[in-house]
PDB file of N, CA and C in Angstrom:
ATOM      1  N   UNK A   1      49.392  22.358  72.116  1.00  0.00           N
ATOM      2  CA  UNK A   1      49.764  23.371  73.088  1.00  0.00           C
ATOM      3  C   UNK A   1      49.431  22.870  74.491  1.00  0.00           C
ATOM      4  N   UNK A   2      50.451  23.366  75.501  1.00  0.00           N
ATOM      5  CA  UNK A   2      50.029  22.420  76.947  1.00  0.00           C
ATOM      6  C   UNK A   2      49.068  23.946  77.410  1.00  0.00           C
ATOM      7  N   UNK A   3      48.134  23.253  78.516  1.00  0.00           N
ATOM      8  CA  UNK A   3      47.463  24.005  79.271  1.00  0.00           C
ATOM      9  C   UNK A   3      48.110  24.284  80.370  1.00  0.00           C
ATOM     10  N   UNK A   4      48.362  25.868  79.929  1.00  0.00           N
ATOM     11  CA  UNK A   4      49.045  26.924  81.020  1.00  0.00           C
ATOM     12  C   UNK A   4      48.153  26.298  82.244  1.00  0.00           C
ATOM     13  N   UNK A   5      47.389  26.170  83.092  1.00  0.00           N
ATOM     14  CA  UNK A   5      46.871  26.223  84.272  1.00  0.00           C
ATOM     15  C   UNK A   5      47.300  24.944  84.445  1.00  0.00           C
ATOM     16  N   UNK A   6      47.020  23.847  83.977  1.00  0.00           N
ATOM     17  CA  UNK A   6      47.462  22.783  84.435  1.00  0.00           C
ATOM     18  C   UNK A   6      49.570  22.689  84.626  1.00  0.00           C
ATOM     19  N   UNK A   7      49.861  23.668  83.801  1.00  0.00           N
ATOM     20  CA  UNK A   7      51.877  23.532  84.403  1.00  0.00           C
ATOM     21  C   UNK A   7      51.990  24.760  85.442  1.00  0.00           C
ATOM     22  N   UNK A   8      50.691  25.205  86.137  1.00  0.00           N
ATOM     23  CA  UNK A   8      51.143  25.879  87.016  1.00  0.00           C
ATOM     24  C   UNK A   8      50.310  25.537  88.286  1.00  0.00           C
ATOM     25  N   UNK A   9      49.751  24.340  88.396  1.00  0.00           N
ATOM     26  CA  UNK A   9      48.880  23.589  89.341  1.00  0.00           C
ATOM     27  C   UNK A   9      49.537  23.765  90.461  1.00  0.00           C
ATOM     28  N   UNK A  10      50.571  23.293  90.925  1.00  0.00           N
ATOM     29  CA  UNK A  10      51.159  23.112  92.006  1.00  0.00           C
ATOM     30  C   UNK A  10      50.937  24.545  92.666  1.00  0.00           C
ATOM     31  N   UNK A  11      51.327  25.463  92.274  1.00  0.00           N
ATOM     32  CA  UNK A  11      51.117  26.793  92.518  1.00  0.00           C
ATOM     33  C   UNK A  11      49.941  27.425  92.799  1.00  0.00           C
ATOM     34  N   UNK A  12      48.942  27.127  92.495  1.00  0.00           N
ATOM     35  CA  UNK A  12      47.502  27.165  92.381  1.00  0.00           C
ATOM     36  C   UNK A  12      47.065  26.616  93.414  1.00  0.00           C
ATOM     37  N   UNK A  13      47.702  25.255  94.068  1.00  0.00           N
ATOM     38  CA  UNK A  13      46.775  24.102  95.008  1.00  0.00           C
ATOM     39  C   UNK A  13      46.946  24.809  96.621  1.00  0.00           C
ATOM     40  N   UNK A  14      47.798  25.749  97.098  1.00  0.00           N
ATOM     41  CA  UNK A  14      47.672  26.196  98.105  1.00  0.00           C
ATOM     42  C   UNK A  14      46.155  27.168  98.243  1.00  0.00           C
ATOM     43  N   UNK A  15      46.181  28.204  97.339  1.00  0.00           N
ATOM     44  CA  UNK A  15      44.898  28.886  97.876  1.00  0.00           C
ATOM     45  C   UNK A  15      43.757  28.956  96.754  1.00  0.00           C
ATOM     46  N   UNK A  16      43.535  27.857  95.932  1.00  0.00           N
ATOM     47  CA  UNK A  16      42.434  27.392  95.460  1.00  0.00           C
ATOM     48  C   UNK A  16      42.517  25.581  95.545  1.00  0.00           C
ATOM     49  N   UNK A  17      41.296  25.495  95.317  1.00  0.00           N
ATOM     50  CA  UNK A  17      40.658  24.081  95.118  1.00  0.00           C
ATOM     51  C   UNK A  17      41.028  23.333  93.831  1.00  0.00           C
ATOM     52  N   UNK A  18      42.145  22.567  93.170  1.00  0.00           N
ATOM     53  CA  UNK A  18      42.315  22.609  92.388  1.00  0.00           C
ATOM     54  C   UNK A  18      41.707  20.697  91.790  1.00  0.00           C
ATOM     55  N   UNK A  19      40.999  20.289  90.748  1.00  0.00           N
ATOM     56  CA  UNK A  19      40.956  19.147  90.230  1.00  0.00           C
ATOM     57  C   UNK A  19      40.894  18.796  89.057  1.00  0.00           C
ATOM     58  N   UNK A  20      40.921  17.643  88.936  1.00  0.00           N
ATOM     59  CA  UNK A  20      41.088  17.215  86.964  1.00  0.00           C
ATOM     60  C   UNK A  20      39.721  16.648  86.628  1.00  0.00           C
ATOM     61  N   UNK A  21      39.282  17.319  85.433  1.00  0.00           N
ATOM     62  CA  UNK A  21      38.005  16.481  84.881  1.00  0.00           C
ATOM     63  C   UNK A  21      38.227  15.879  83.685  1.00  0.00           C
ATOM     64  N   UNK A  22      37.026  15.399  82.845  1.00  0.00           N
ATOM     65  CA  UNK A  22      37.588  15.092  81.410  1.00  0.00           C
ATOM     66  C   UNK A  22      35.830  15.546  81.273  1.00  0.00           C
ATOM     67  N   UNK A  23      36.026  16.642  79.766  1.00  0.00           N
ATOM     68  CA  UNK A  23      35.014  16.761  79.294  1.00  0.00           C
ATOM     69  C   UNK A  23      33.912  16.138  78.754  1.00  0.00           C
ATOM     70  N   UNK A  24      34.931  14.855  78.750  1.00  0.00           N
ATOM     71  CA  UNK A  24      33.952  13.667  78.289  1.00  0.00           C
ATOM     72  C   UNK A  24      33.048  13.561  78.861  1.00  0.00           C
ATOM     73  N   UNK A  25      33.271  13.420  80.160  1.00  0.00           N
ATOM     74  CA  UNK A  25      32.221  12.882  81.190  1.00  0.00           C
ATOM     75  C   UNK A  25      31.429  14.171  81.648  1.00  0.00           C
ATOM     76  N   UNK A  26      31.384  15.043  81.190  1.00  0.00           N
ATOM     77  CA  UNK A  26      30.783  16.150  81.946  1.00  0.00           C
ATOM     78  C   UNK A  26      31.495  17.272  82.791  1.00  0.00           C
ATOM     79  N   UNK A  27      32.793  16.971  82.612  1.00  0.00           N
ATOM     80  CA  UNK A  27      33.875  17.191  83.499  1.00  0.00           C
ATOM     81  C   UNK A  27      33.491  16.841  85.215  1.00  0.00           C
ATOM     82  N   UNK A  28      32.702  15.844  85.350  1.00  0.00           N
ATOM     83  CA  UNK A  28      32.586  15.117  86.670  1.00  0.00           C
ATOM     84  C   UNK A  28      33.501  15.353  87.371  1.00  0.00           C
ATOM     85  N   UNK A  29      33.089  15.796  88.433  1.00  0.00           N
ATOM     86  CA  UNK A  29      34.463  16.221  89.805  1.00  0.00           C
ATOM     87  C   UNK A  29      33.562  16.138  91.569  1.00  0.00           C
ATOM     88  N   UNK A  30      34.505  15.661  92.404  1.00  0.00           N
ATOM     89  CA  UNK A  30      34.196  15.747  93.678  1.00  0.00           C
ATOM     90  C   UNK A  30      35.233  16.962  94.459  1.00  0.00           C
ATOM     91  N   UNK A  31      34.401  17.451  95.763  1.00  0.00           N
ATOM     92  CA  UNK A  31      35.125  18.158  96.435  1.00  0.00           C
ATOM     93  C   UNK A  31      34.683  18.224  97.785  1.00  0.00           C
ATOM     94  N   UNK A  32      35.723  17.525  98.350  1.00  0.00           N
ATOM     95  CA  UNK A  32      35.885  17.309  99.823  1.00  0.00           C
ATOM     96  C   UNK A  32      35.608  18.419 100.660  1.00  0.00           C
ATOM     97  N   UNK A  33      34.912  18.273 101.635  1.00  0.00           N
ATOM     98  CA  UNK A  33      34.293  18.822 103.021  1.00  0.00           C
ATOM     99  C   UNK A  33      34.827  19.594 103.575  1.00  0.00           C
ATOM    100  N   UNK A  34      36.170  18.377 103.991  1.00  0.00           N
ATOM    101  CA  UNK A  34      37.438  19.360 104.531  1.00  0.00           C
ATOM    102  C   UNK A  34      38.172  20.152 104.409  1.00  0.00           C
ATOM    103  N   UNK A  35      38.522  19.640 102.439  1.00  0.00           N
ATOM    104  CA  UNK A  35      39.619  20.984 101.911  1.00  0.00           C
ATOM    105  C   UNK A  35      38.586  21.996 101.798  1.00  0.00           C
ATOM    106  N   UNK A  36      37.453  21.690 101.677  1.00  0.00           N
ATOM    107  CA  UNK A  36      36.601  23.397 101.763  1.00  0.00           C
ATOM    108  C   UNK A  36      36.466  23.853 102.723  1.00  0.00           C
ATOM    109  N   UNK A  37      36.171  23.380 103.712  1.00  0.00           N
ATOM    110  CA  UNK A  37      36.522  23.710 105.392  1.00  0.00           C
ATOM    111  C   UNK A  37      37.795  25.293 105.540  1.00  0.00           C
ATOM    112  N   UNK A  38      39.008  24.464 105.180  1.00  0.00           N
ATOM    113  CA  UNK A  38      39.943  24.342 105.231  1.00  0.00           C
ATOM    114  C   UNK A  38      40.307  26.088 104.183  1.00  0.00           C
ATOM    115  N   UNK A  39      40.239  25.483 103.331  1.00  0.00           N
ATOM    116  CA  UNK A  39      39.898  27.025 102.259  1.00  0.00           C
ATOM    117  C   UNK A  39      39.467  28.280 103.236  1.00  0.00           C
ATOM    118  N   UNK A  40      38.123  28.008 103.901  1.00  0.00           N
ATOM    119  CA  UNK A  40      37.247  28.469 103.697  1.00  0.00           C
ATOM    120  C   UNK A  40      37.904  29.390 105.354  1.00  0.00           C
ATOM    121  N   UNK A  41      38.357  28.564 106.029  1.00  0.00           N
ATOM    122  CA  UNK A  41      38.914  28.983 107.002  1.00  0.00           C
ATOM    123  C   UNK A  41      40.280  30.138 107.064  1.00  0.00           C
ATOM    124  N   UNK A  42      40.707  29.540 106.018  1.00  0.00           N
ATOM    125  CA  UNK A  42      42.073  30.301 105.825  1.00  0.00           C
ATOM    126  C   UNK A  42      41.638  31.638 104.332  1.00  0.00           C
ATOM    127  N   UNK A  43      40.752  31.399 103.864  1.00  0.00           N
ATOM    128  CA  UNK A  43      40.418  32.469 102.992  1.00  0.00           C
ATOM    129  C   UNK A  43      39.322  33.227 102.417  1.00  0.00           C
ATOM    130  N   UNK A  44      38.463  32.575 103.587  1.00  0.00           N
ATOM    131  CA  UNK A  44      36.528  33.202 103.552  1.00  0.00           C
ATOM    132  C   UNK A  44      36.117  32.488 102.491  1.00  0.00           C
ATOM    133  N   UNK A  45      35.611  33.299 101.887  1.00  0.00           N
ATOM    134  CA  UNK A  45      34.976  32.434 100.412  1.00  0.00           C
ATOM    135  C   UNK A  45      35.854  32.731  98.809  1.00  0.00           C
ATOM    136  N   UNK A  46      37.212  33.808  99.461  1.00  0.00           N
ATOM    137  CA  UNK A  46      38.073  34.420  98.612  1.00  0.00           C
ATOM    138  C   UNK A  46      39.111  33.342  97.670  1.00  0.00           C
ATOM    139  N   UNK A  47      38.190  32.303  97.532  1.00  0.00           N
ATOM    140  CA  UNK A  47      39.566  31.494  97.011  1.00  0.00           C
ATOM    141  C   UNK A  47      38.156  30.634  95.554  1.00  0.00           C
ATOM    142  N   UNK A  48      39.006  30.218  94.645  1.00  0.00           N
ATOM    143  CA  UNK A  48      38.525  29.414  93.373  1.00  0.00           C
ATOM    144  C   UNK A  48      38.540  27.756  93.541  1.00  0.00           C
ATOM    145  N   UNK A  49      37.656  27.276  92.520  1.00  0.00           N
ATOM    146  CA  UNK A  49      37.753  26.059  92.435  1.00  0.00           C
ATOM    147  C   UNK A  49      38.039  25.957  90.795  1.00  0.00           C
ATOM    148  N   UNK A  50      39.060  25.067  90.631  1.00  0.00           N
ATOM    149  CA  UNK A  50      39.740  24.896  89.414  1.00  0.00           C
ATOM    150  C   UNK A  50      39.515  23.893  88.874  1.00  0.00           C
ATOM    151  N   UNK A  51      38.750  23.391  87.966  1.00  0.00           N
ATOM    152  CA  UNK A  51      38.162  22.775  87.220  1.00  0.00           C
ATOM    153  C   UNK A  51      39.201  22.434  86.008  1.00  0.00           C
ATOM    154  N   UNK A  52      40.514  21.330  85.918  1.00  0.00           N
ATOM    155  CA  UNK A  52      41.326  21.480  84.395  1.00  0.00           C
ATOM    156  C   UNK A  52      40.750  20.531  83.509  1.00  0.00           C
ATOM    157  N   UNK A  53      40.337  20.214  82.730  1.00  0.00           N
ATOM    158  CA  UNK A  53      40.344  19.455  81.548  1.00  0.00           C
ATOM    159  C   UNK A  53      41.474  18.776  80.565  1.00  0.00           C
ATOM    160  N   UNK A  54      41.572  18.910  79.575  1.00  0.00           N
ATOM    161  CA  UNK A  54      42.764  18.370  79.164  1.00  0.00           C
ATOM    162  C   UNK A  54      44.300  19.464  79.223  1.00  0.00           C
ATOM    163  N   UNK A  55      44.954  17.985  79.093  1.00  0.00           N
ATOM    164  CA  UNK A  55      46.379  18.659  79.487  1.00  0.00           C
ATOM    165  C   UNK A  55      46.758  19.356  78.211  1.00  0.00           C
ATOM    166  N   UNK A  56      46.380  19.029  77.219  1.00  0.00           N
ATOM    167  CA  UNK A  56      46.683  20.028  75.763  1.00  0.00           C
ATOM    168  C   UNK A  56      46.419  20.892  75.194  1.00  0.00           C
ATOM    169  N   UNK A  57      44.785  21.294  75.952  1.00  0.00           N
ATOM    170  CA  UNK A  57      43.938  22.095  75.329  1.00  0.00           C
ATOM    171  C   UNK A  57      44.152  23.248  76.299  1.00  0.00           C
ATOM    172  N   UNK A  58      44.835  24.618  75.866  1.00  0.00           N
ATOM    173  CA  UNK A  58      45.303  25.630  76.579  1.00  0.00           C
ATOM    174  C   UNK A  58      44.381  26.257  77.190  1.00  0.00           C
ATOM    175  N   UNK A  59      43.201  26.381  76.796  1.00  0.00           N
ATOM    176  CA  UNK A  59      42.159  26.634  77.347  1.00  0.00           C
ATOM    177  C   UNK A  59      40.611  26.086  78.337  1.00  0.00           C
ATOM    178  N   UNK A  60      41.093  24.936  78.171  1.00  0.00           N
ATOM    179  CA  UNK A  60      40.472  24.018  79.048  1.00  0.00           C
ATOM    180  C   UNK A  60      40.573  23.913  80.726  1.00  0.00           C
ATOM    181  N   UNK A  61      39.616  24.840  80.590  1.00  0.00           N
ATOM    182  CA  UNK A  61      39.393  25.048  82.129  1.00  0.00           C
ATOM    183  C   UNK A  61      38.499  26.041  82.825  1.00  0.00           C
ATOM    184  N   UNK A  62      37.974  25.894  83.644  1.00  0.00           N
ATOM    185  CA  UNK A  62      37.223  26.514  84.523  1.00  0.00           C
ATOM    186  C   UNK A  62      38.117  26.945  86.209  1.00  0.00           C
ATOM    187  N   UNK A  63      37.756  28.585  86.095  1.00  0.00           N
ATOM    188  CA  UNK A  63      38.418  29.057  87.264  1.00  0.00           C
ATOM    189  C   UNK A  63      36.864  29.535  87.683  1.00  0.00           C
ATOM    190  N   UNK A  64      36.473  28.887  88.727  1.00  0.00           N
ATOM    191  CA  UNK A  64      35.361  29.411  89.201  1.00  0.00           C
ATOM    192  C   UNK A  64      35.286  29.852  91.178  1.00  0.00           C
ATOM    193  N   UNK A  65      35.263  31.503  91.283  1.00  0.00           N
ATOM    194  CA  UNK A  65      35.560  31.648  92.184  1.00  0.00           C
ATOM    195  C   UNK A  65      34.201  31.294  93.427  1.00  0.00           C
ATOM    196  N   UNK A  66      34.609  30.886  94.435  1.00  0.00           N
ATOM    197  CA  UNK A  66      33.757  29.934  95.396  1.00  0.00           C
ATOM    198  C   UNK A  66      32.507  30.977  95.769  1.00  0.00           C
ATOM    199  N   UNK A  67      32.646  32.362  96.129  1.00  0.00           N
ATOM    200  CA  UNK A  67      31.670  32.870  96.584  1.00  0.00           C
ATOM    201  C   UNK A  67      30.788  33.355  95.152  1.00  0.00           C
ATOM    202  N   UNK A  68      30.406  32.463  94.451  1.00  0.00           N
ATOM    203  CA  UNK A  68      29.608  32.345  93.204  1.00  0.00           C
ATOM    204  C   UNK A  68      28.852  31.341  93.029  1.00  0.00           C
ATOM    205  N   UNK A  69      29.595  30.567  93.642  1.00  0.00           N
ATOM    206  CA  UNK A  69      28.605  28.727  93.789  1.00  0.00           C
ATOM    207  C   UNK A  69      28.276  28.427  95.299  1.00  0.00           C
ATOM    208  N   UNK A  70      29.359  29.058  96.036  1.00  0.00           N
ATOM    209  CA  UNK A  70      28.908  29.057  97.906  1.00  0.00           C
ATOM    210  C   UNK A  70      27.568  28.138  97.967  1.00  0.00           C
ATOM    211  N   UNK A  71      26.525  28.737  97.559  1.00  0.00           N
ATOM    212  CA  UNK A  71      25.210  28.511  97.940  1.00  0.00           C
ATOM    213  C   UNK A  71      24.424  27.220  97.213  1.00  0.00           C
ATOM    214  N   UNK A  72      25.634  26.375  96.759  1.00  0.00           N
ATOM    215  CA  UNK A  72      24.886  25.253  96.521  1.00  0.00           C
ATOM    216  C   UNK A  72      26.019  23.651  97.006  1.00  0.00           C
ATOM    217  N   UNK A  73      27.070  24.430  97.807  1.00  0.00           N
ATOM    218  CA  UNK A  73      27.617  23.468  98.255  1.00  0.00           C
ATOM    219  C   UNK A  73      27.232  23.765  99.800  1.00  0.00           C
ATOM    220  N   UNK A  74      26.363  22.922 100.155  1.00  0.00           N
ATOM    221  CA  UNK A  74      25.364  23.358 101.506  1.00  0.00           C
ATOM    222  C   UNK A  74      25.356  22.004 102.027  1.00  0.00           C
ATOM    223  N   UNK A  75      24.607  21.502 103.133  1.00  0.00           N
ATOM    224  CA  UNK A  75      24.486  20.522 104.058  1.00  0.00           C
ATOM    225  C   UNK A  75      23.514  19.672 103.332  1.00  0.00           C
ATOM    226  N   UNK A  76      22.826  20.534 102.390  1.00  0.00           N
ATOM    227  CA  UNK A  76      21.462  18.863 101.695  1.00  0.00           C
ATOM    228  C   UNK A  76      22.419  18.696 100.947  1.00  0.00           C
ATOM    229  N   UNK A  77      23.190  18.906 100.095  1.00  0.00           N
ATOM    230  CA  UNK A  77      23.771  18.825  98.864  1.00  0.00           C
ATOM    231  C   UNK A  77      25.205  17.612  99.132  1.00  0.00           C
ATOM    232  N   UNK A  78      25.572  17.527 100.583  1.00  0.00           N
ATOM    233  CA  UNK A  78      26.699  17.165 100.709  1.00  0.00           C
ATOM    234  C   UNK A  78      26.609  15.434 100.981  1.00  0.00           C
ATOM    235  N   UNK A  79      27.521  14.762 100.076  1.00  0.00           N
ATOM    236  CA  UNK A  79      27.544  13.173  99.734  1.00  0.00           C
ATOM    237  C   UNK A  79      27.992  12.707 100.928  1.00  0.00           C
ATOM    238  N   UNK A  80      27.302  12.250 101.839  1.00  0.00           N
ATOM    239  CA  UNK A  80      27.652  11.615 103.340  1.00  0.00           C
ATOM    240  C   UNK A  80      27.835  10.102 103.453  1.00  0.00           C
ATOM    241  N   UNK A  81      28.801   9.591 102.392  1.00  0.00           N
ATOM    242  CA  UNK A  81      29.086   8.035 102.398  1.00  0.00           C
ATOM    243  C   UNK A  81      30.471   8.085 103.234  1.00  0.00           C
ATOM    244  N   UNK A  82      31.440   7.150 102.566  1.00  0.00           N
ATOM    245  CA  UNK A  82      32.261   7.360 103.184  1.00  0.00           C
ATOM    246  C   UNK A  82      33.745   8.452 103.641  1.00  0.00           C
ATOM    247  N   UNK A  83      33.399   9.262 102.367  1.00  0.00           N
ATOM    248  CA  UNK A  83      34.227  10.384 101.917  1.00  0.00           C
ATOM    249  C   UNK A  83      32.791  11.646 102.160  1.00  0.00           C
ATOM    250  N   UNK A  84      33.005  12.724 102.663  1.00  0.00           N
ATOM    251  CA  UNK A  84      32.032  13.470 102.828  1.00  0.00           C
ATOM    252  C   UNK A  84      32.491  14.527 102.205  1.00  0.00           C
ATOM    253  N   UNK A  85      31.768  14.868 100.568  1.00  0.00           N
ATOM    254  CA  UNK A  85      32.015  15.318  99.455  1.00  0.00           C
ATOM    255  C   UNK A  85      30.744  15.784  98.837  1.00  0.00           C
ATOM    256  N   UNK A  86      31.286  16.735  97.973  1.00  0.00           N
ATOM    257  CA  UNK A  86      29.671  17.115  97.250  1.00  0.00           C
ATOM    258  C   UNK A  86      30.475  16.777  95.685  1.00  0.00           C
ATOM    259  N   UNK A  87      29.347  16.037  94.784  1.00  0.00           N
ATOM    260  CA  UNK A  87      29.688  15.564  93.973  1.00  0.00           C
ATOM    261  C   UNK A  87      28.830  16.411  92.219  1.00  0.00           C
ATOM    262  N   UNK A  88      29.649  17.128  91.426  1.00  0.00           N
ATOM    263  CA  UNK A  88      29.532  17.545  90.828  1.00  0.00           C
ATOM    264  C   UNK A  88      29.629  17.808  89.182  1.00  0.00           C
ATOM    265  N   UNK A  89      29.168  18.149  88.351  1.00  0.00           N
ATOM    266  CA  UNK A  89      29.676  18.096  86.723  1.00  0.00           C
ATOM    267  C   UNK A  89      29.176  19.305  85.936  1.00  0.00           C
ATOM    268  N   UNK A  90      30.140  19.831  85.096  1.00  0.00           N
ATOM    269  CA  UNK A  90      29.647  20.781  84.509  1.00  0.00           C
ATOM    270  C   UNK A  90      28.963  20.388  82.792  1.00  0.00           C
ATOM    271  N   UNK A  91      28.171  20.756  82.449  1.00  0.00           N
ATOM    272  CA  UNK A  91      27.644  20.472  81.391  1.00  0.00           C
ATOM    273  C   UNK A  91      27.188  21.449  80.475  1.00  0.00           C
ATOM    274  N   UNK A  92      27.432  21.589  79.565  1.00  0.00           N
ATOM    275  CA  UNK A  92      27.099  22.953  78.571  1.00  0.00           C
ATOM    276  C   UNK A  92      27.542  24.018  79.058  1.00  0.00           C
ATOM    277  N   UNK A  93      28.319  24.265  79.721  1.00  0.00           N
ATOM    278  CA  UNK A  93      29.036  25.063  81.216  1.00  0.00           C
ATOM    279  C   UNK A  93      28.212  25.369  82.006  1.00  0.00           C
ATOM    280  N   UNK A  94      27.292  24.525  82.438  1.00  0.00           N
ATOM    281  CA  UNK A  94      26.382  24.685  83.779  1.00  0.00           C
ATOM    282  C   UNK A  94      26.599  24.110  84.622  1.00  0.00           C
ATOM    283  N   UNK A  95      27.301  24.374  85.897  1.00  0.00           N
ATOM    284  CA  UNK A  95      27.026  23.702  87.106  1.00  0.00           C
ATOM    285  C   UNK A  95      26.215  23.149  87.736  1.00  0.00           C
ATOM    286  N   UNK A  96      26.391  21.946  88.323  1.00  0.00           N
ATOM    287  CA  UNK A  96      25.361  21.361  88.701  1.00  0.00           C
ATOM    288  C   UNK A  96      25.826  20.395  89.820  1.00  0.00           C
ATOM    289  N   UNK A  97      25.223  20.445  91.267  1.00  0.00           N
ATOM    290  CA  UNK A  97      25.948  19.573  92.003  1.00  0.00           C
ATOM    291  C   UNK A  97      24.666  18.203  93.057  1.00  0.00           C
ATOM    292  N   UNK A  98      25.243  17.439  92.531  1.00  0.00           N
ATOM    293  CA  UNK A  98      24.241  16.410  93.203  1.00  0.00           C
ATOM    294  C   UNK A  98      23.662  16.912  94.498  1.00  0.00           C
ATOM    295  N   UNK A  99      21.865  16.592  94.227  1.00  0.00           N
ATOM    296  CA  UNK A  99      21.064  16.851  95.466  1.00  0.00           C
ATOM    297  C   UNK A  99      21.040  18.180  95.514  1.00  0.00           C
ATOM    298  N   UNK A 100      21.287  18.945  94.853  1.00  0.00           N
ATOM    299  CA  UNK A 100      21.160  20.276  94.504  1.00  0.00           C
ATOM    300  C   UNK A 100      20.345  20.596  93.615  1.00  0.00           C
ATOM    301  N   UNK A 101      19.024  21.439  93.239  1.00  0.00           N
ATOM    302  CA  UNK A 101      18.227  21.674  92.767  1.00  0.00           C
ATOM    303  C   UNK A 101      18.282  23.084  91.552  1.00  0.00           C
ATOM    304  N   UNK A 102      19.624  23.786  92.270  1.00  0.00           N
ATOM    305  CA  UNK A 102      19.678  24.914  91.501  1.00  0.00           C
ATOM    306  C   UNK A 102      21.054  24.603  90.631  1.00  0.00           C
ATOM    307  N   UNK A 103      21.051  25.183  89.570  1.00  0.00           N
ATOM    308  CA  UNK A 103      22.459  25.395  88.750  1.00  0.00           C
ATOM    309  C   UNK A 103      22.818  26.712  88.897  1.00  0.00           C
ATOM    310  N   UNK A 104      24.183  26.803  88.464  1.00  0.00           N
ATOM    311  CA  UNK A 104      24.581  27.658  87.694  1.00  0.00           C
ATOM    312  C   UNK A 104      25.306  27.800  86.534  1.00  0.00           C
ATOM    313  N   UNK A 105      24.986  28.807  85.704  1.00  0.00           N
ATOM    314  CA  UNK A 105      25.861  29.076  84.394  1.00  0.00           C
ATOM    315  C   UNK A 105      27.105  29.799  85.040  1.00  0.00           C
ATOM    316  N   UNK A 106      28.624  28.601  84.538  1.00  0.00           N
ATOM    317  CA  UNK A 106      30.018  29.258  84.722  1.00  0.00           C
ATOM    318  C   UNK A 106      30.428  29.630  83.027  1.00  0.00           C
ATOM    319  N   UNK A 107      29.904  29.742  82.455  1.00  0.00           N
ATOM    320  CA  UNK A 107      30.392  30.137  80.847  1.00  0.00           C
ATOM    321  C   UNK A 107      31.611  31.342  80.819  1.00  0.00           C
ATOM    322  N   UNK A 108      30.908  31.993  81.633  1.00  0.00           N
ATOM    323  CA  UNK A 108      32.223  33.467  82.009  1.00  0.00           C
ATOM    324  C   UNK A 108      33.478  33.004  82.757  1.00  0.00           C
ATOM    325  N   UNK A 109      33.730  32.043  83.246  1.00  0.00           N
ATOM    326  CA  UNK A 109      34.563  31.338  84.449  1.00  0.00           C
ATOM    327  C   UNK A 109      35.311  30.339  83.145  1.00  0.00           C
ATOM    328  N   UNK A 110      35.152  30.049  82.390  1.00  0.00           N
ATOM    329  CA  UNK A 110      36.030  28.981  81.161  1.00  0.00           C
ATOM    330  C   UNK A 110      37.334  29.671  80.658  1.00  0.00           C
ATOM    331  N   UNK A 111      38.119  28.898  80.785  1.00  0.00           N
ATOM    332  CA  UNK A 111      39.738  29.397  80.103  1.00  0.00           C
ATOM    333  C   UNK A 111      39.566  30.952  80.797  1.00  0.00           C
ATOM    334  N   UNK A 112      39.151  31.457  81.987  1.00  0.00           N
ATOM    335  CA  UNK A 112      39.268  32.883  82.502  1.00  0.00           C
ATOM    336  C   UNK A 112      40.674  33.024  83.319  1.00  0.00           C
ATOM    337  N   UNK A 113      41.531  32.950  82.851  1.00  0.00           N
ATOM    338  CA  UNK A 113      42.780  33.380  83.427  1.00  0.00           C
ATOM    339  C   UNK A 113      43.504  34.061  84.099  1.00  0.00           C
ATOM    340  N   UNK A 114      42.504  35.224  83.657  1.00  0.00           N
ATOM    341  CA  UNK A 114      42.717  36.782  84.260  1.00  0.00           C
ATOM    342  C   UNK A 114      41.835  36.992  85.518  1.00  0.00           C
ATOM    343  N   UNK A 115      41.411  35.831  86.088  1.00  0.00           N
ATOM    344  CA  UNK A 115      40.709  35.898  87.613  1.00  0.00           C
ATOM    345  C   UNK A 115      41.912  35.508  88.420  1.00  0.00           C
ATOM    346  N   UNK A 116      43.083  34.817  88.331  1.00  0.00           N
ATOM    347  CA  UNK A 116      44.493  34.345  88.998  1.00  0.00           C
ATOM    348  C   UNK A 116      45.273  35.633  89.181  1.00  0.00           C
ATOM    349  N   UNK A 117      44.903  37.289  88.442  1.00  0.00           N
ATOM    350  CA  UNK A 117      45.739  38.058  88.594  1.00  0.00           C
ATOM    351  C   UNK A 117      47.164  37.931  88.206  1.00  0.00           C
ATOM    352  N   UNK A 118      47.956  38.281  88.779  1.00  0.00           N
ATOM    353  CA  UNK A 118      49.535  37.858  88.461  1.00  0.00           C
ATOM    354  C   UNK A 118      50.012  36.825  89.085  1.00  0.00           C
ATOM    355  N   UNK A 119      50.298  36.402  88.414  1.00  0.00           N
ATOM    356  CA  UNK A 119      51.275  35.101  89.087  1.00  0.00           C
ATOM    357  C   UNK A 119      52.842  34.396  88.680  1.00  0.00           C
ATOM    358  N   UNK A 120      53.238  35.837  88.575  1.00  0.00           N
ATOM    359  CA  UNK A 120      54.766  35.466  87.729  1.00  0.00           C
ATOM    360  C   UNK A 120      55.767  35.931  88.791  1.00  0.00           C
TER     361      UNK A 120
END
């Protein structure tokens, strides 16, 4: 079965944060400075970060809306090499973002679909 969120990405990438992980790895993901800037400007903290996993698994995914994690994508937390990113992985569905000390549990935020409202 394909994952509904991932054949409706394109649609999604205007007013959420949208990226690909693989569960393998933890679902390891980065997220840029700017597109959160950028979000954040055009939609307060009212917008998600989309976490897809595999392209087959219909449920593979995390919709996790930003003013839930806000408080750990902060100025210590943020990867200041050459891309200025905060670098992140979910694990047992816990969030966790480098140089960040606190987690959070997104377990409620997995395959949650019904946080996108309508979109037909």
């Amino acid at each position: 079965m394909t994952n509904y969120i991932y054949s409706i990405r394109d649609k999604l990438k205007d007013n959420n944060y949208v990226r690909f992980a693989s569960s393998e790895n933890d679902y390891w993901v980065d997220f840029t400075e700017g597109k959160i800037n950028r979000l954040k400007e055009k939609h307060g903290t009212e917008f998600s970060l989309i976490v897809i996993g595999s392209e087959e698994d219909d449920g593979d995914y995390y919709i996790i809306p930003f003013r839930v994690v806000e408080q750990v994508f902060n100025n210590k937390s943020l990867y200041k090499g050459s891309r200025r990113r905060w670098i992140a992985s979910i694990t047992s569905h816990t969030l966790g973002v480098r140089n960040s000390e606190e987690t959070i549990d997104v377990r409620r935020f997995y395959g949650a679909q019904y946080l996108l409202g309508d979109l037909s």
